[in-house]
C-alpha atoms as a PDB file:
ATOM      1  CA  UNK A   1      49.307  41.435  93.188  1.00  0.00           C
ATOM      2  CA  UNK A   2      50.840  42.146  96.212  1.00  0.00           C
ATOM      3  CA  UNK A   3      54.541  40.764  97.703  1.00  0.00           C
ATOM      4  CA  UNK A   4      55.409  39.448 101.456  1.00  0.00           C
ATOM      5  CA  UNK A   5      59.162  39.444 101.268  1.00  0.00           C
ATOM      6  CA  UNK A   6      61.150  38.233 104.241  1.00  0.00           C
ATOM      7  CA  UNK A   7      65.081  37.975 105.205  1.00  0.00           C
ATOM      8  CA  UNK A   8      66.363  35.634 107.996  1.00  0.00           C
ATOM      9  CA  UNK A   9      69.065  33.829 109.646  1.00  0.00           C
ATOM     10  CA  UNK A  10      68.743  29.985 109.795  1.00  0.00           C
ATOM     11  CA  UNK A  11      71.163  27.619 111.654  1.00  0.00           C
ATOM     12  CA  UNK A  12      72.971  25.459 109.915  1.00  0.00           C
ATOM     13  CA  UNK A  13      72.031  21.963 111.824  1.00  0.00           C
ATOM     14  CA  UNK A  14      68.183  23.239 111.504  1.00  0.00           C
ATOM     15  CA  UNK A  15      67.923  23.423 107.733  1.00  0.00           C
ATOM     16  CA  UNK A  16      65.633  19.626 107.257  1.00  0.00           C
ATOM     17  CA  UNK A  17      63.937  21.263 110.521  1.00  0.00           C
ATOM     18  CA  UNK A  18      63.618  24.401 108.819  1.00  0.00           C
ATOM     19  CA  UNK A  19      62.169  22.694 105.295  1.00  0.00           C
ATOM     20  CA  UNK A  20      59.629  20.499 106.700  1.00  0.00           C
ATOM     21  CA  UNK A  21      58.292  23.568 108.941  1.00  0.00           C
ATOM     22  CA  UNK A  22      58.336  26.002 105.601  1.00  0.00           C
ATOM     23  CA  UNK A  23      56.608  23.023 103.205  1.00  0.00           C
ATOM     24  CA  UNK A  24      53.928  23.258 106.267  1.00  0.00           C
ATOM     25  CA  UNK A  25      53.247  27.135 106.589  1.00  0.00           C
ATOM     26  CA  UNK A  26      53.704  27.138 102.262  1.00  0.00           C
ATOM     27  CA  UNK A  27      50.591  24.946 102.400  1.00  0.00           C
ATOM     28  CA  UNK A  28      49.001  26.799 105.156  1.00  0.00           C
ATOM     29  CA  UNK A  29      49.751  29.957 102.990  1.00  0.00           C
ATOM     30  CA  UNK A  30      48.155  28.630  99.480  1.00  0.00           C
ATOM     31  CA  UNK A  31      45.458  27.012 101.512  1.00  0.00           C
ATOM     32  CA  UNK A  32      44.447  31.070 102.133  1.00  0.00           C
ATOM     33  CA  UNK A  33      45.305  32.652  98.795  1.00  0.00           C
ATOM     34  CA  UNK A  34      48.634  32.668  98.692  1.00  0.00           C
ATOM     35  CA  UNK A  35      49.863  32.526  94.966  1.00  0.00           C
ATOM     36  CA  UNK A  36      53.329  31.408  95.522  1.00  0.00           C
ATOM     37  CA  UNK A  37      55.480  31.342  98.580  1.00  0.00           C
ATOM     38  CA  UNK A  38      59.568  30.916  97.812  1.00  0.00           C
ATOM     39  CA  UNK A  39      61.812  29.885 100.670  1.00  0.00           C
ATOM     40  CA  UNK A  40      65.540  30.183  99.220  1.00  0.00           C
ATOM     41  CA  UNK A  41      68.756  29.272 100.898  1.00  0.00           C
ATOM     42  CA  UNK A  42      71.440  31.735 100.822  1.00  0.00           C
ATOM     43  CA  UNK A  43      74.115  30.545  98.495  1.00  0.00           C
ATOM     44  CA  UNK A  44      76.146  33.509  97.785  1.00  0.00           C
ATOM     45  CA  UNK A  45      75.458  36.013 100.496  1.00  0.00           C
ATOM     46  CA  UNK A  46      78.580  38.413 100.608  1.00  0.00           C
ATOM     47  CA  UNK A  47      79.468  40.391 103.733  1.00  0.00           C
ATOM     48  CA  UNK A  48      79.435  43.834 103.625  1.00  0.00           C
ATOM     49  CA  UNK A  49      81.468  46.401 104.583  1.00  0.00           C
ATOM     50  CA  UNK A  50      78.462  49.352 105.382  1.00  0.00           C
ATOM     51  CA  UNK A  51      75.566  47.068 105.634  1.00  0.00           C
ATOM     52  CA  UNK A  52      74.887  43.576 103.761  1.00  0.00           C
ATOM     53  CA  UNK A  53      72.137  41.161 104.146  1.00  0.00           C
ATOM     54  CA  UNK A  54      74.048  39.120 106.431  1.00  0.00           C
ATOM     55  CA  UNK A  55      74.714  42.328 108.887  1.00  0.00           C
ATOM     56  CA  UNK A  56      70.746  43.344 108.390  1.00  0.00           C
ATOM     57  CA  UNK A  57      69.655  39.789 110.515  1.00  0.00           C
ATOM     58  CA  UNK A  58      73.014  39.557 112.629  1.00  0.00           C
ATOM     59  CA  UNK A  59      73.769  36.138 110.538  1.00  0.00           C
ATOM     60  CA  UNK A  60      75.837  33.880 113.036  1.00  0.00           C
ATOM     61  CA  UNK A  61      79.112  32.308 111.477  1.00  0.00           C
ATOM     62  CA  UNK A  62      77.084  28.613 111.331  1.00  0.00           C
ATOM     63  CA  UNK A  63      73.936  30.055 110.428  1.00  0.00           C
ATOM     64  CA  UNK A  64      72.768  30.895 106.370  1.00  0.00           C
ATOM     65  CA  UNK A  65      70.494  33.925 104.997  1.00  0.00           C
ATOM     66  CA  UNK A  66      67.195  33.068 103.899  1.00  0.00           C
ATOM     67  CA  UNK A  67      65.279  35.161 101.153  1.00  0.00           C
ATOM     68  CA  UNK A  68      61.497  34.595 101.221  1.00  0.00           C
ATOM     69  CA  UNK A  69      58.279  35.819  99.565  1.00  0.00           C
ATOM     70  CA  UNK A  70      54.632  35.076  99.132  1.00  0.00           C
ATOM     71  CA  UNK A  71      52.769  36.248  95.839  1.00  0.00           C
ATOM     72  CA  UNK A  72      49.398  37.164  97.071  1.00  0.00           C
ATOM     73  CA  UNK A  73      46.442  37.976  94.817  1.00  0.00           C
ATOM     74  CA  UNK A  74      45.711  41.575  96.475  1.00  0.00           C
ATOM     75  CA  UNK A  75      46.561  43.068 100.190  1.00  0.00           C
ATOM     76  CA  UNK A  76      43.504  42.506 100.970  1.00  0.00           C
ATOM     77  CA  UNK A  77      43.797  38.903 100.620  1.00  0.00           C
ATOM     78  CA  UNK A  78      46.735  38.746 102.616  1.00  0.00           C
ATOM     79  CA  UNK A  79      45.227  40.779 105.381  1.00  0.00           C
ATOM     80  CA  UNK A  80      42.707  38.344 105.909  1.00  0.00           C
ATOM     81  CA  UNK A  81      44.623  35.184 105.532  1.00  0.00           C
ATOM     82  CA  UNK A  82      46.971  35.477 108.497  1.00  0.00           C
ATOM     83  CA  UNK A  83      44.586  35.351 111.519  1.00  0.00           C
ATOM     84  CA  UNK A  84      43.577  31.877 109.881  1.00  0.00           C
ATOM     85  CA  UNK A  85      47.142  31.202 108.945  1.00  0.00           C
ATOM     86  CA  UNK A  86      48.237  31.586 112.615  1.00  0.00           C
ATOM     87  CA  UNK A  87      45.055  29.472 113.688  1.00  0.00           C
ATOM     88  CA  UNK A  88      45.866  26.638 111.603  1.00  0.00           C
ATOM     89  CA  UNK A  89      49.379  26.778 112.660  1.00  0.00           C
ATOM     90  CA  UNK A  90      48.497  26.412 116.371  1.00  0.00           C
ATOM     91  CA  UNK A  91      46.023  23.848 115.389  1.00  0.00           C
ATOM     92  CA  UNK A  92      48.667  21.539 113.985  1.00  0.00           C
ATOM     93  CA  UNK A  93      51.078  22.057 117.117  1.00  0.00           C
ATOM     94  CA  UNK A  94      53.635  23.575 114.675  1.00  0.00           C
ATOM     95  CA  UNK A  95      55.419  25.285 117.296  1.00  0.00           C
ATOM     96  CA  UNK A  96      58.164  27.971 117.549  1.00  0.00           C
ATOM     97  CA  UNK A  97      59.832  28.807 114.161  1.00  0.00           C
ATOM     98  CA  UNK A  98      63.358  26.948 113.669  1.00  0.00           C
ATOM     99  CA  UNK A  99      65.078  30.705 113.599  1.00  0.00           C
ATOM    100  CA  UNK A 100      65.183  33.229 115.707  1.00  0.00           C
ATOM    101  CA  UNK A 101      62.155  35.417 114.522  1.00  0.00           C
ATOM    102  CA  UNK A 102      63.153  38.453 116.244  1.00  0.00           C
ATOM    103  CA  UNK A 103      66.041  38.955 113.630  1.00  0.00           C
ATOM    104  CA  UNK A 104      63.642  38.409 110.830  1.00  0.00           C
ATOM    105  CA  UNK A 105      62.560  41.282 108.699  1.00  0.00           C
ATOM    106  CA  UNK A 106      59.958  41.878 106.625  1.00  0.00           C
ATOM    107  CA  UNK A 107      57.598  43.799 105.045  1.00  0.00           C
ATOM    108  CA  UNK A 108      54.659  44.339 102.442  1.00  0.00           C
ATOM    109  CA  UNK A 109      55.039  45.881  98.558  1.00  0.00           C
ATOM    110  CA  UNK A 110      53.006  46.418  96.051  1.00  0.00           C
ATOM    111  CA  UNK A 111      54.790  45.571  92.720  1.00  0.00           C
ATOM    112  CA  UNK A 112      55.699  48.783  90.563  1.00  0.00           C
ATOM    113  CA  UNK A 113      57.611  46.514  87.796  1.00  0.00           C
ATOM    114  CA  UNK A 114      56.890  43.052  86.964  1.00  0.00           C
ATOM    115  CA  UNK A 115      57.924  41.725  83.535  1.00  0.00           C
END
């Protein structure tokens, strides 16, 4: 298995914008081998003091963390899935993101515990 995990800043007035465009890429996502993809709304997000998730994507005062991730089969899966991904995307006009992607982070891990 292999994890996409993810960490945003979404505004407030753009979270129905921000569901129907993350229902869209979750199906573009299984569609090339994605095992699960979890989009969760930040519900209790503290600030912190040092560093905090909130501080990590410069979260406005009317904007809410998001905490993502994609199960994928293997990396190699994954690899290969997001030139299509992006393809499809453009295909179906989807457009800019409903965030500001350049405060997103994310990475790739391969799971060393999973119970």
């Amino acid at each position: 298995m292999y994890i996409d995990g993810y960490l945003y800043a979404v505004p407030n007035t753009r979270r129905d914008e921000f569901i129907k465009f993350a229902s869209l890429s979750a199906t573009l996502f299984k569609k090339h081998g994605a095992l699960r993809v979890v989009e969760a709304w930040g519900d209790e997000v503290p600030d912190g003091e040092t560093t905090s998730m909130p501080m990590a994507v410069k979260c406005k005062e009317d904007e809410t963390v998001m905490f993502s991730w994609c199960e994928w089969p293997d990396k190699t899966t994954r690899d290969s899935a997001f030139e299509e991904i992006m393809k499809d995307m453009e295909k179906m006009g989807m457009g800019e993101m409903p965030f500001d992607g350049k405060r997103m982070i994310f990475g790739g891990f391969k799971p060393v515990v999973d119970v």
